[in-house]
C-alpha atoms as a PDB file:
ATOM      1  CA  UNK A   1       2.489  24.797  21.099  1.00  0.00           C
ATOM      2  CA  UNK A   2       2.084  20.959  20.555  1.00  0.00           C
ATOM      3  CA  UNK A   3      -1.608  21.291  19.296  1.00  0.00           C
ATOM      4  CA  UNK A   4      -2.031  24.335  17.452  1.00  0.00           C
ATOM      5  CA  UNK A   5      -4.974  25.874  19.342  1.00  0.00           C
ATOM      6  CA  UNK A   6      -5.409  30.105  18.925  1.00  0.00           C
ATOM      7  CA  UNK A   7      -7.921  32.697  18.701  1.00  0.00           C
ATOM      8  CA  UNK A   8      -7.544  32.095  14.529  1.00  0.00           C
ATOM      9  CA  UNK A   9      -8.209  28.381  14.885  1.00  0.00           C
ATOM     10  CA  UNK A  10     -10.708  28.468  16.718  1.00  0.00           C
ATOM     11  CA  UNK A  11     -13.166  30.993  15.048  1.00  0.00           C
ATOM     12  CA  UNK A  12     -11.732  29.084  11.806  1.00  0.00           C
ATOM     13  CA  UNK A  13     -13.516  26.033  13.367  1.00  0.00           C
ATOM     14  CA  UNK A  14     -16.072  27.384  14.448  1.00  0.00           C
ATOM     15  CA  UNK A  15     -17.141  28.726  11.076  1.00  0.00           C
ATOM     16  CA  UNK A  16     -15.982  25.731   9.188  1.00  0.00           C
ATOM     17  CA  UNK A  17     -18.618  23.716  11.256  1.00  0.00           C
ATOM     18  CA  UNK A  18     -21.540  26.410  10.791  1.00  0.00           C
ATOM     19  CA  UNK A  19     -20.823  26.693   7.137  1.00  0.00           C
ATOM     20  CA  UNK A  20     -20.368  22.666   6.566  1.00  0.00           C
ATOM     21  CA  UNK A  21     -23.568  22.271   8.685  1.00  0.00           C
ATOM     22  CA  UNK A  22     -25.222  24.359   5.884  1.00  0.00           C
ATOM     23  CA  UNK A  23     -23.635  22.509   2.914  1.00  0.00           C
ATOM     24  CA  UNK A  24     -24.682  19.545   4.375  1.00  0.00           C
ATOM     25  CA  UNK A  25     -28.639  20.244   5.247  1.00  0.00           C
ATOM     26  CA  UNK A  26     -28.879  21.287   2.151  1.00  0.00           C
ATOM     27  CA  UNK A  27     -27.239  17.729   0.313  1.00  0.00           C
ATOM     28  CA  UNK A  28     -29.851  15.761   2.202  1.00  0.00           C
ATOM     29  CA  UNK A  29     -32.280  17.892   0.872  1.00  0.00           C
ATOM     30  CA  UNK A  30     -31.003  17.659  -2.414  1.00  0.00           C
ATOM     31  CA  UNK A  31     -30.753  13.845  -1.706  1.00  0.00           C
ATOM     32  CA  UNK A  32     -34.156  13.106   0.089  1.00  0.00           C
ATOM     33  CA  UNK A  33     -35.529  11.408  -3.085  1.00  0.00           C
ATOM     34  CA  UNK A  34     -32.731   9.120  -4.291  1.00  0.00           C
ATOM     35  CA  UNK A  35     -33.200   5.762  -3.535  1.00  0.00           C
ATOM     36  CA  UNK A  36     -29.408   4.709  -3.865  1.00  0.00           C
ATOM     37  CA  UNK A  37     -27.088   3.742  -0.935  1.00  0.00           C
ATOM     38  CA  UNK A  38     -25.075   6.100   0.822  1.00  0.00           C
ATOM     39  CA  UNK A  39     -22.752   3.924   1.583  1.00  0.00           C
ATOM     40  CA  UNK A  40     -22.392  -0.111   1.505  1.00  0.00           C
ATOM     41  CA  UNK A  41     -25.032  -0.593   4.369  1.00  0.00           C
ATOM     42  CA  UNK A  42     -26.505   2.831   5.114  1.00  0.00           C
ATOM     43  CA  UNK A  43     -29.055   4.815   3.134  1.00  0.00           C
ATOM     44  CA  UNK A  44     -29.621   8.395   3.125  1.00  0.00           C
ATOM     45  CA  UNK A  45     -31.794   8.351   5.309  1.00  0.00           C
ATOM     46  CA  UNK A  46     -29.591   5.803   7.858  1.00  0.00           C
ATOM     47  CA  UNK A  47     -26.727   7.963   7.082  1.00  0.00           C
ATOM     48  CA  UNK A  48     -27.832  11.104   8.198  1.00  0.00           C
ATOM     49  CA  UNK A  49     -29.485   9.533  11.221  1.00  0.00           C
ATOM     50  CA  UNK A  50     -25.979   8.624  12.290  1.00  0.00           C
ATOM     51  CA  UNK A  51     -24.588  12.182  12.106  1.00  0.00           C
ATOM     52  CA  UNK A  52     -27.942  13.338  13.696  1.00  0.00           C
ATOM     53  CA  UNK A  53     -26.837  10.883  16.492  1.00  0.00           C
ATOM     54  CA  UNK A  54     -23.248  12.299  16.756  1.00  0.00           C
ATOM     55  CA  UNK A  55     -25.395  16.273  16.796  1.00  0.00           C
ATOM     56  CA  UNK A  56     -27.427  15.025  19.497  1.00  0.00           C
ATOM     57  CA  UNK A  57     -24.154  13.547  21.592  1.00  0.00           C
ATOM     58  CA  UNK A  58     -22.247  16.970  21.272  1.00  0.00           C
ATOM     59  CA  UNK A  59     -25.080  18.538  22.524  1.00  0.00           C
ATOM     60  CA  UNK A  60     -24.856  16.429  25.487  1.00  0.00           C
ATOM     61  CA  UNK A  61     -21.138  17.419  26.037  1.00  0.00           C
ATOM     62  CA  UNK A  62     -21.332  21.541  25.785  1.00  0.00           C
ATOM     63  CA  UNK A  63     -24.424  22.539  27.036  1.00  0.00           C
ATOM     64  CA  UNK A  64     -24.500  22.450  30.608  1.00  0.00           C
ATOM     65  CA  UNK A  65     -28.385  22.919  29.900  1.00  0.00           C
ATOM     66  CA  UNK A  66     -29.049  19.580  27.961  1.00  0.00           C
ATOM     67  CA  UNK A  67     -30.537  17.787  30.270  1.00  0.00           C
ATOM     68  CA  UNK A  68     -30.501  14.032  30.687  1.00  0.00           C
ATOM     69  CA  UNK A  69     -28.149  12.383  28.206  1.00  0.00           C
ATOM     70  CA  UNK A  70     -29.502  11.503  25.158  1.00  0.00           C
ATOM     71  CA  UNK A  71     -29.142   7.830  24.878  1.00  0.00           C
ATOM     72  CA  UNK A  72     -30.280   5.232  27.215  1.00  0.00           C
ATOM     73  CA  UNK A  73     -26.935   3.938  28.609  1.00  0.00           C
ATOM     74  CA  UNK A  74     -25.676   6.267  25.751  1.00  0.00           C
ATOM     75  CA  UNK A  75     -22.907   7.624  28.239  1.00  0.00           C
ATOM     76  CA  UNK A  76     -21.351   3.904  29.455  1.00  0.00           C
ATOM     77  CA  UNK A  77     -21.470   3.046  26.117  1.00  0.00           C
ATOM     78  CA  UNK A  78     -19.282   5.677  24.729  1.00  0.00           C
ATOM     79  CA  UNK A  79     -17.035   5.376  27.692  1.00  0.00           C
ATOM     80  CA  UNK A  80     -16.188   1.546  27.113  1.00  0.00           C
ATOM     81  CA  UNK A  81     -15.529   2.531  22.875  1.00  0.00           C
ATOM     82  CA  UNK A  82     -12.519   1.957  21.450  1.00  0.00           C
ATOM     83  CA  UNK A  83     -11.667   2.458  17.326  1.00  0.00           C
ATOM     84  CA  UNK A  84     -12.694  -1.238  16.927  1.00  0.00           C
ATOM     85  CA  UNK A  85     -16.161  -1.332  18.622  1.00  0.00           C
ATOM     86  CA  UNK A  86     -17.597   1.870  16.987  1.00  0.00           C
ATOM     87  CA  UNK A  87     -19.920   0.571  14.886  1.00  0.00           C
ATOM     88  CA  UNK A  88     -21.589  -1.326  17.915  1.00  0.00           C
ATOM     89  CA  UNK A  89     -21.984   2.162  19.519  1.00  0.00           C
ATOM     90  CA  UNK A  90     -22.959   3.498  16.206  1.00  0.00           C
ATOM     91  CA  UNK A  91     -25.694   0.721  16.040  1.00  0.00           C
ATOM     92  CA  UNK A  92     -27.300   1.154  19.805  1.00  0.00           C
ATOM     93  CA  UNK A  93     -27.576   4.927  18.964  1.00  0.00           C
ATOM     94  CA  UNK A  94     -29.490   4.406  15.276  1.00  0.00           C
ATOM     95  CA  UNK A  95     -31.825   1.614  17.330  1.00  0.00           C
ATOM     96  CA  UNK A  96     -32.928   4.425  19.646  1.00  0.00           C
ATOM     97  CA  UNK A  97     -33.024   7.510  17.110  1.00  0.00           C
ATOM     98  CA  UNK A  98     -35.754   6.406  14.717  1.00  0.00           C
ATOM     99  CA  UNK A  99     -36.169   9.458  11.949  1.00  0.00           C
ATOM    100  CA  UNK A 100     -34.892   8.391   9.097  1.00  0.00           C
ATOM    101  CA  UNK A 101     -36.503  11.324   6.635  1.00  0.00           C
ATOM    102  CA  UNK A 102     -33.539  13.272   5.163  1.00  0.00           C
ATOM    103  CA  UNK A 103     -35.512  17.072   5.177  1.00  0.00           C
ATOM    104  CA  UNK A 104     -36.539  16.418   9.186  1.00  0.00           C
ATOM    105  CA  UNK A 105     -33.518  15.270  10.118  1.00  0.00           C
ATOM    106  CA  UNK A 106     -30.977  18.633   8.233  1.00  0.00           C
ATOM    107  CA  UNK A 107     -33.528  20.341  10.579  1.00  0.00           C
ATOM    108  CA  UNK A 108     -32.628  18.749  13.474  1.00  0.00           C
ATOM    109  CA  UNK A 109     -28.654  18.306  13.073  1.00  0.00           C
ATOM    110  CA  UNK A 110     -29.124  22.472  11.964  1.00  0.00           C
ATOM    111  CA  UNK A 111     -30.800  22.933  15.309  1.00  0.00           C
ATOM    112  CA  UNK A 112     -28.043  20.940  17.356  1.00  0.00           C
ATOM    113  CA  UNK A 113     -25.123  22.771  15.812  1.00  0.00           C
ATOM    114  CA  UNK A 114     -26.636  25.933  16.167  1.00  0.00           C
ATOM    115  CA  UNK A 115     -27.356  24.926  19.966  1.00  0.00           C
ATOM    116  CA  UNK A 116     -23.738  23.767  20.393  1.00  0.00           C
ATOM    117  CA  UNK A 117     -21.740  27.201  18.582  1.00  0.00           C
ATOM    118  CA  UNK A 118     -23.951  29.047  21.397  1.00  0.00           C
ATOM    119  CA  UNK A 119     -22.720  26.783  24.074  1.00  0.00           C
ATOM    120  CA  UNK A 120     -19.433  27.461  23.223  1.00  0.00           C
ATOM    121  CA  UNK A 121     -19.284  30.708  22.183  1.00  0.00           C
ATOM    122  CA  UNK A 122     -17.258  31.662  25.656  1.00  0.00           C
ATOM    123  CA  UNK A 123     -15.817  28.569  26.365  1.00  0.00           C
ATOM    124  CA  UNK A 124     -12.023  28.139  26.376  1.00  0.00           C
ATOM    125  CA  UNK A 125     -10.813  25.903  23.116  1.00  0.00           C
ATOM    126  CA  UNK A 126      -8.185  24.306  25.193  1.00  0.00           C
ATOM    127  CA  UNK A 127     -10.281  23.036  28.016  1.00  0.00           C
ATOM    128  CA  UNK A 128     -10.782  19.220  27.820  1.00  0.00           C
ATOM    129  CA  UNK A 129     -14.009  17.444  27.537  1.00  0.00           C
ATOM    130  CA  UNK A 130     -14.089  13.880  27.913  1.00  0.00           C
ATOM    131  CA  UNK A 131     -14.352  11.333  24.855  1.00  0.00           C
ATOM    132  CA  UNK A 132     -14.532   7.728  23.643  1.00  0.00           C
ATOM    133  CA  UNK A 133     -12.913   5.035  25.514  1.00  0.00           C
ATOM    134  CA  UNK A 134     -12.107   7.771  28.091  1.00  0.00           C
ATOM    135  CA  UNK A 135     -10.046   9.480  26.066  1.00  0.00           C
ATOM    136  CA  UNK A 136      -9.924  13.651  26.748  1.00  0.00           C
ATOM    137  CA  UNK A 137      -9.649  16.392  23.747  1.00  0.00           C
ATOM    138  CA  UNK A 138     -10.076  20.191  23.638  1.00  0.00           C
ATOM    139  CA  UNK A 139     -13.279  21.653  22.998  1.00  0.00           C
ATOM    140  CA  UNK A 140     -11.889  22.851  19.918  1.00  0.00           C
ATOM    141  CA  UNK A 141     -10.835  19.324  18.552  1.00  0.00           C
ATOM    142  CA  UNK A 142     -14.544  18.411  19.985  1.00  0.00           C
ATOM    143  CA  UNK A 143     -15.928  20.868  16.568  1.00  0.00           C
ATOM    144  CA  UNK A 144     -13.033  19.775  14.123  1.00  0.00           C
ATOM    145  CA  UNK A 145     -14.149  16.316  14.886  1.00  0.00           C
ATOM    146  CA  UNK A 146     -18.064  16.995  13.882  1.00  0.00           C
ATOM    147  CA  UNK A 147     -16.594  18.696  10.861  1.00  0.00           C
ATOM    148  CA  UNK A 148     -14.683  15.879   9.623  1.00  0.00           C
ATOM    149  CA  UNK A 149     -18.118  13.480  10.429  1.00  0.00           C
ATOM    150  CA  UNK A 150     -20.216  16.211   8.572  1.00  0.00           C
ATOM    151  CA  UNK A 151     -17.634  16.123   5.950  1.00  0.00           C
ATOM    152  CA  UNK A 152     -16.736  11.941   4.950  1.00  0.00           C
ATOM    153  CA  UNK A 153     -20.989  11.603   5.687  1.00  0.00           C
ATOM    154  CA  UNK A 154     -21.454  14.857   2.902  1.00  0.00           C
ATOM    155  CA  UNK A 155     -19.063  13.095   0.352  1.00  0.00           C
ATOM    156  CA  UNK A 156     -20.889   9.404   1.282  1.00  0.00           C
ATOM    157  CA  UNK A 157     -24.190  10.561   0.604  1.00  0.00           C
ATOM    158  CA  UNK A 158     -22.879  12.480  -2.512  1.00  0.00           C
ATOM    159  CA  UNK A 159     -20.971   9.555  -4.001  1.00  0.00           C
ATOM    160  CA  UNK A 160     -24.785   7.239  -3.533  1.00  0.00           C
ATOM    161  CA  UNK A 161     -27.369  10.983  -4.796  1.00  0.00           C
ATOM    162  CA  UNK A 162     -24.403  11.601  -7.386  1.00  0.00           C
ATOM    163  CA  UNK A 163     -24.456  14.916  -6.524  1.00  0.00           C
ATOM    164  CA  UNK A 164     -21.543  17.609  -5.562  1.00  0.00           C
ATOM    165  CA  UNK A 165     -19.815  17.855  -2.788  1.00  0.00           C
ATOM    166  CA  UNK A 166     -16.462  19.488  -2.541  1.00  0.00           C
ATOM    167  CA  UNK A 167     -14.467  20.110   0.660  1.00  0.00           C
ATOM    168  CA  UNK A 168     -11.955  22.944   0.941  1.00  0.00           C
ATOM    169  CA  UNK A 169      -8.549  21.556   2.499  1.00  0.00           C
ATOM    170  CA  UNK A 170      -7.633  24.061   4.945  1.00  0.00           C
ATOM    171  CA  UNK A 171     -11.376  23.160   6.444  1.00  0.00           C
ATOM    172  CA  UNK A 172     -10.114  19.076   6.116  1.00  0.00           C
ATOM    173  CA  UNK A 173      -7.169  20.108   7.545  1.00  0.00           C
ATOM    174  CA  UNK A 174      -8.634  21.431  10.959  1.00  0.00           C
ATOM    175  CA  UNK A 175      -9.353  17.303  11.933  1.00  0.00           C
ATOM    176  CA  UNK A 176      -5.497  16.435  11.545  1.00  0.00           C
ATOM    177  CA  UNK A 177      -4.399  20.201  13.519  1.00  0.00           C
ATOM    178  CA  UNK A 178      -7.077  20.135  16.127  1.00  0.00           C
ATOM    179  CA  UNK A 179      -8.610  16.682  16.755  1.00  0.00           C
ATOM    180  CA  UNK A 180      -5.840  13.881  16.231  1.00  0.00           C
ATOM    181  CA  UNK A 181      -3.530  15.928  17.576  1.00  0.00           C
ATOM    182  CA  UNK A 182      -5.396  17.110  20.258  1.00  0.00           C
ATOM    183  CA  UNK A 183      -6.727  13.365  21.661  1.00  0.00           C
ATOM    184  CA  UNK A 184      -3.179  12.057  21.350  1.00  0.00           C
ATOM    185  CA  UNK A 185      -1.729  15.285  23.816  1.00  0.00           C
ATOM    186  CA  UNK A 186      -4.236  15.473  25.677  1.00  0.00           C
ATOM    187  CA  UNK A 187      -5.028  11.258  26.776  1.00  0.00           C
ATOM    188  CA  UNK A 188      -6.720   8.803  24.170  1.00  0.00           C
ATOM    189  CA  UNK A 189      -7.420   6.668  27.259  1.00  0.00           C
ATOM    190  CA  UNK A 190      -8.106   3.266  25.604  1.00  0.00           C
ATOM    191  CA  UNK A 191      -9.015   4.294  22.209  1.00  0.00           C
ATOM    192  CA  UNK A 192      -6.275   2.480  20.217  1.00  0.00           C
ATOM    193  CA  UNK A 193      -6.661  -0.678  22.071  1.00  0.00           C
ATOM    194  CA  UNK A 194      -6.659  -3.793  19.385  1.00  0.00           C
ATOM    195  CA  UNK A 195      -5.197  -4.864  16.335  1.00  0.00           C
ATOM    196  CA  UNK A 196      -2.587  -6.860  17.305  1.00  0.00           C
ATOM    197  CA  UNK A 197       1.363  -6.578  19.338  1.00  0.00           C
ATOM    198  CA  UNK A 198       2.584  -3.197  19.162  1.00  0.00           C
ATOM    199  CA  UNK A 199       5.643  -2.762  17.114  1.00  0.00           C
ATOM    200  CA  UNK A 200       9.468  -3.089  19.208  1.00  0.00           C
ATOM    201  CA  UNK A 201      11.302   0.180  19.691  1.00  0.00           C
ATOM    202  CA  UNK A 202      10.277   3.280  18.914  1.00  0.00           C
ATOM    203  CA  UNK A 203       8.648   4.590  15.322  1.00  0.00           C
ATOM    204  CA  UNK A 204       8.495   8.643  14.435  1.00  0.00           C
ATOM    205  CA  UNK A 205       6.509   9.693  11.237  1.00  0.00           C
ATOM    206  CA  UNK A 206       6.470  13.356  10.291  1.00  0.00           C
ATOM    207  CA  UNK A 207       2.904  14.754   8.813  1.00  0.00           C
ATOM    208  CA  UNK A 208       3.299  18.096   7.038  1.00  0.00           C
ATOM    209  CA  UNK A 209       0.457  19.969   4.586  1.00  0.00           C
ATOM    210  CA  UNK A 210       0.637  23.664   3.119  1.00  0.00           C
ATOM    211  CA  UNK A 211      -2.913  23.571   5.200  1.00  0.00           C
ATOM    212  CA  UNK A 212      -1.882  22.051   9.068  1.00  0.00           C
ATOM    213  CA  UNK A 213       0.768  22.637  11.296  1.00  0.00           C
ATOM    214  CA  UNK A 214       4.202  20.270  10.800  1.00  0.00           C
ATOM    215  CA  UNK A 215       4.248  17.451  13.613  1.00  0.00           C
ATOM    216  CA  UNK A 216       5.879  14.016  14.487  1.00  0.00           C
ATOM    217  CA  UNK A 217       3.391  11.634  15.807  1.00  0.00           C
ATOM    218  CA  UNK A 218       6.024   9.039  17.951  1.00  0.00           C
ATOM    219  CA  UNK A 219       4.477   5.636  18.737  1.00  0.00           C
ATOM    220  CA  UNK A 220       7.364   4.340  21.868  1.00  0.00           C
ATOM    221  CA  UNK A 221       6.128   0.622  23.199  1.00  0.00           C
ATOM    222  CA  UNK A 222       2.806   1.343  22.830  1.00  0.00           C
ATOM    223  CA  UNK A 223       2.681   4.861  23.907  1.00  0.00           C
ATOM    224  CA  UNK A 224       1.677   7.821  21.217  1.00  0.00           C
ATOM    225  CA  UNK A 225       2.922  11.129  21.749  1.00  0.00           C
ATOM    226  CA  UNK A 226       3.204  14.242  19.630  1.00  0.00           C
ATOM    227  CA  UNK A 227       5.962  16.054  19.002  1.00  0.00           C
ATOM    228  CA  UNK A 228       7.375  18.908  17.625  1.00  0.00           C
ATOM    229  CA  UNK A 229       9.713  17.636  14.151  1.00  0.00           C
ATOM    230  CA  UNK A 230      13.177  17.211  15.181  1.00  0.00           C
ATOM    231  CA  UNK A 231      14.710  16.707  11.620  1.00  0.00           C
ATOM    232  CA  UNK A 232      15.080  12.531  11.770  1.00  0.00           C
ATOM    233  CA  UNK A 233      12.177  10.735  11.668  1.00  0.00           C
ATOM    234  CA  UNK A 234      11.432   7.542  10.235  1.00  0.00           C
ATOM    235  CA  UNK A 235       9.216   8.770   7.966  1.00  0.00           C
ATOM    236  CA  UNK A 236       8.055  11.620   6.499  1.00  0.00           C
ATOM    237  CA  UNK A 237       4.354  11.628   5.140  1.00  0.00           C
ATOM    238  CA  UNK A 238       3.270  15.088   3.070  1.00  0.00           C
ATOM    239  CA  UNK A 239      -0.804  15.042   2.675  1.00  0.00           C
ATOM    240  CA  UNK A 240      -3.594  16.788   1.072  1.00  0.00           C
ATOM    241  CA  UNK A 241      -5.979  16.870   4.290  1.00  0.00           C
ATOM    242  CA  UNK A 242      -8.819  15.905   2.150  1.00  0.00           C
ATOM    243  CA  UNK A 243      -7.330  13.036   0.946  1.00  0.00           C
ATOM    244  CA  UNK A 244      -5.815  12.094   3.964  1.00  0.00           C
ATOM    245  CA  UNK A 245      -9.003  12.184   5.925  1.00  0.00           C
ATOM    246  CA  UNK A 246     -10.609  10.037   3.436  1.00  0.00           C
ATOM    247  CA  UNK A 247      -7.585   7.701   3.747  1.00  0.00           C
ATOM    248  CA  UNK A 248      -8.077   6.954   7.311  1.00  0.00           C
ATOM    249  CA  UNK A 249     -11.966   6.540   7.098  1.00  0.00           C
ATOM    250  CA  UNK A 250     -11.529   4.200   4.957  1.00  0.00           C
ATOM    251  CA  UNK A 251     -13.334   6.041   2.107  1.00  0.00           C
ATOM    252  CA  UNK A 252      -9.959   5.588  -0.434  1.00  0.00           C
ATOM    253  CA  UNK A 253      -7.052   3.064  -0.218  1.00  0.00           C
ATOM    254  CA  UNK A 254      -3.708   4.234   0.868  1.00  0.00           C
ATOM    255  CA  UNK A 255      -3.099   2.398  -2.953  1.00  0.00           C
ATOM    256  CA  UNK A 256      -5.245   5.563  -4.231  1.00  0.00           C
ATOM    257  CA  UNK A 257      -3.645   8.324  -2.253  1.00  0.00           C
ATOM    258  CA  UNK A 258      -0.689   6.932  -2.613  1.00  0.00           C
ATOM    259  CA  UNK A 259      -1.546   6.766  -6.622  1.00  0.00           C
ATOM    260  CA  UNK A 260      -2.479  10.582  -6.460  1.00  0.00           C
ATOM    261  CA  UNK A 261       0.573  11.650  -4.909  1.00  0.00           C
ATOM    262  CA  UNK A 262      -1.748  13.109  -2.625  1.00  0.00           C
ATOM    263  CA  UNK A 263      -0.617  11.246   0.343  1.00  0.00           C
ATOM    264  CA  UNK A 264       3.091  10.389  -0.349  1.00  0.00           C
ATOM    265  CA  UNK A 265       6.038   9.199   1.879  1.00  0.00           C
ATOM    266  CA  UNK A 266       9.060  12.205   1.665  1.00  0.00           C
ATOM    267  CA  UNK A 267      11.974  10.023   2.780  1.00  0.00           C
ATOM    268  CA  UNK A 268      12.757   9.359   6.343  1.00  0.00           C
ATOM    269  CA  UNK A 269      15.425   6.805   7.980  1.00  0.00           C
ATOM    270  CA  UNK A 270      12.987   3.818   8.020  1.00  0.00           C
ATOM    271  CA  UNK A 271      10.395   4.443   6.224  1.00  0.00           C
ATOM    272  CA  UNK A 272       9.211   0.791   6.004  1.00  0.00           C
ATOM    273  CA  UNK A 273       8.030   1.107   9.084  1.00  0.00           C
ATOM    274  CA  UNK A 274       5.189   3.315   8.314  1.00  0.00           C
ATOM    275  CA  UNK A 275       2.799   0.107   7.677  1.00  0.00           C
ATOM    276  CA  UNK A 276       3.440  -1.155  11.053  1.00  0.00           C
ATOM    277  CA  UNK A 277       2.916   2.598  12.616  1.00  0.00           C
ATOM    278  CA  UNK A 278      -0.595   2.753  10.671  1.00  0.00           C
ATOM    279  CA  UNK A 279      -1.291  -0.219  12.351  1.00  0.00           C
ATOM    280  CA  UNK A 280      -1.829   0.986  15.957  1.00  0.00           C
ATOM    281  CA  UNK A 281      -2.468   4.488  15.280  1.00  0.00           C
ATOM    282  CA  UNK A 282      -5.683   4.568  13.453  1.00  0.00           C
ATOM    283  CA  UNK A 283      -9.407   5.664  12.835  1.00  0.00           C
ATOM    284  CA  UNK A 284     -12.903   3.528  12.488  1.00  0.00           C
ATOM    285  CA  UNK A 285     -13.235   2.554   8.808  1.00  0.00           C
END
């Protein structure tokens, strides 16, 4: 099994995105009254009106029920993003959505992800909903990837309150199993488009974690597949998922990860090729 969908993973998802929905109501609560930044440009406030966005869109994708999308050319928009023009997406949907009070909007995000667990309760994890840039992913890498948001956005508007927030790895760890393995198998459409030629021949880089499954992630003349390992790739890249997530949302330098040992390069026939595999295969910062 390429992506590492079963009946275990997906009620681990599941709860992981109840629970962090929880966590994280309860931070902006916590939070509503600080007047620092959340993050270079966003407040509280702004912050948690962007996950509140990202709530309202996975409404939109589960329940059949929803009714008209929620975004005034919402839908085009998110099928014409790529990595590189997220934050224009991210800034037509905070133009529309106009609460910015911390304590109304845990109540609302609570009320979408309560409204989208329901939706899915009987759906199968494996069955493909459309995504950005017209990429396709399971419904199950759909939840990991509202974790992860719920997650980086929790440890944002944490860093800013100065207040706790601690993520348990095997929950980080569902994004890498579930959601980047899951776009790349199942079509990232245009997603990766940008950032420059893509590298000659053919590059393989093994991710393994005590907390996700083992994989190669092969990037072949501008293709990206995913693979099971095969014992000789070019590099071989051990990661705490926390850390790693962090990493590749731009939240840490790969300097600092690398510093903590807790994203390190194991060997590999060529692993100098890692920088120019990072390149192509990445995540909005």
């Amino acid at each position: 099994m390429i992506v590492p969908i079963t009946p275990d993973s997906w009620m681990r998802v599941r709860r992981a995105l109840d629970a962090t929905t929880d966590r994280f109501a309860e931070l902006l609560v916590a939070a509503r009254a600080v007047p620092a930044k959340a993050t270079v440009h966003w407040s509280v406030g702004e912050t948690a009106a962007h996950v509140a966005t990202l709530s309202r869109l996975l409404v939109a994708i589960t329940d059949p029920g929803a009714g008209p999308f929620p975004f005034s050319g919402g839908k085009e928009l998110v099928r014409e993003t790529v990595v590189d023009t997220v934050a224009r997406l991210n800034e037509v949907l905070l133009g529309e959505f106009t609460e910015r009070d911390p304590a109304v909007l845990a109540r609302l995000i609570r009320a979408d992800i309560s409204r989208t667990l329901e939706a899915t309760e009987a759906v199968d994890p494996v069955a493909a909903v459309p995504w950005l840039g017209g990429a396709r992913l399971p419904h199950a890498g759909l939840l990991a990837h509202m974790v992860n948001e719920l997650q980086i956005h929790g440890w944002d508007i944490a860093r800013g309150a100065r207040l706790p927030w601690t993520v348990p790895p095997q929950e980080a760890g569902l994004f890498f199993d579930l959601f980047l393995l899951g776009v790349i198998h199942y079509g990232y459409g245009r997603l990766l488009e940008g950032h420059g030629p893509v590298p000659r021949g053919r590059i393989t880089v093994e991710f393994s974690s005590p907390y996700t499954a083992s994989r190669v992630i092969a990037l072949t003349g501008g293709s990206v597949t995913v693979e099971q390992p095969n014992g000789r790739p070019d590099a071989r890249l051990s990661f705490d998922p926390v850390t790693l997530n962090l990493m590749l949302f731009g939240r840490i330098s790969k300097s600092r990860a690398a510093l903590t040992g807790k994203v390190a390069v194991r060997g590999g026939r060529r692993p100098w090729r890692l920088p120019a595999f990072m390149r192509i295969v990445r995540l909005p910062s």
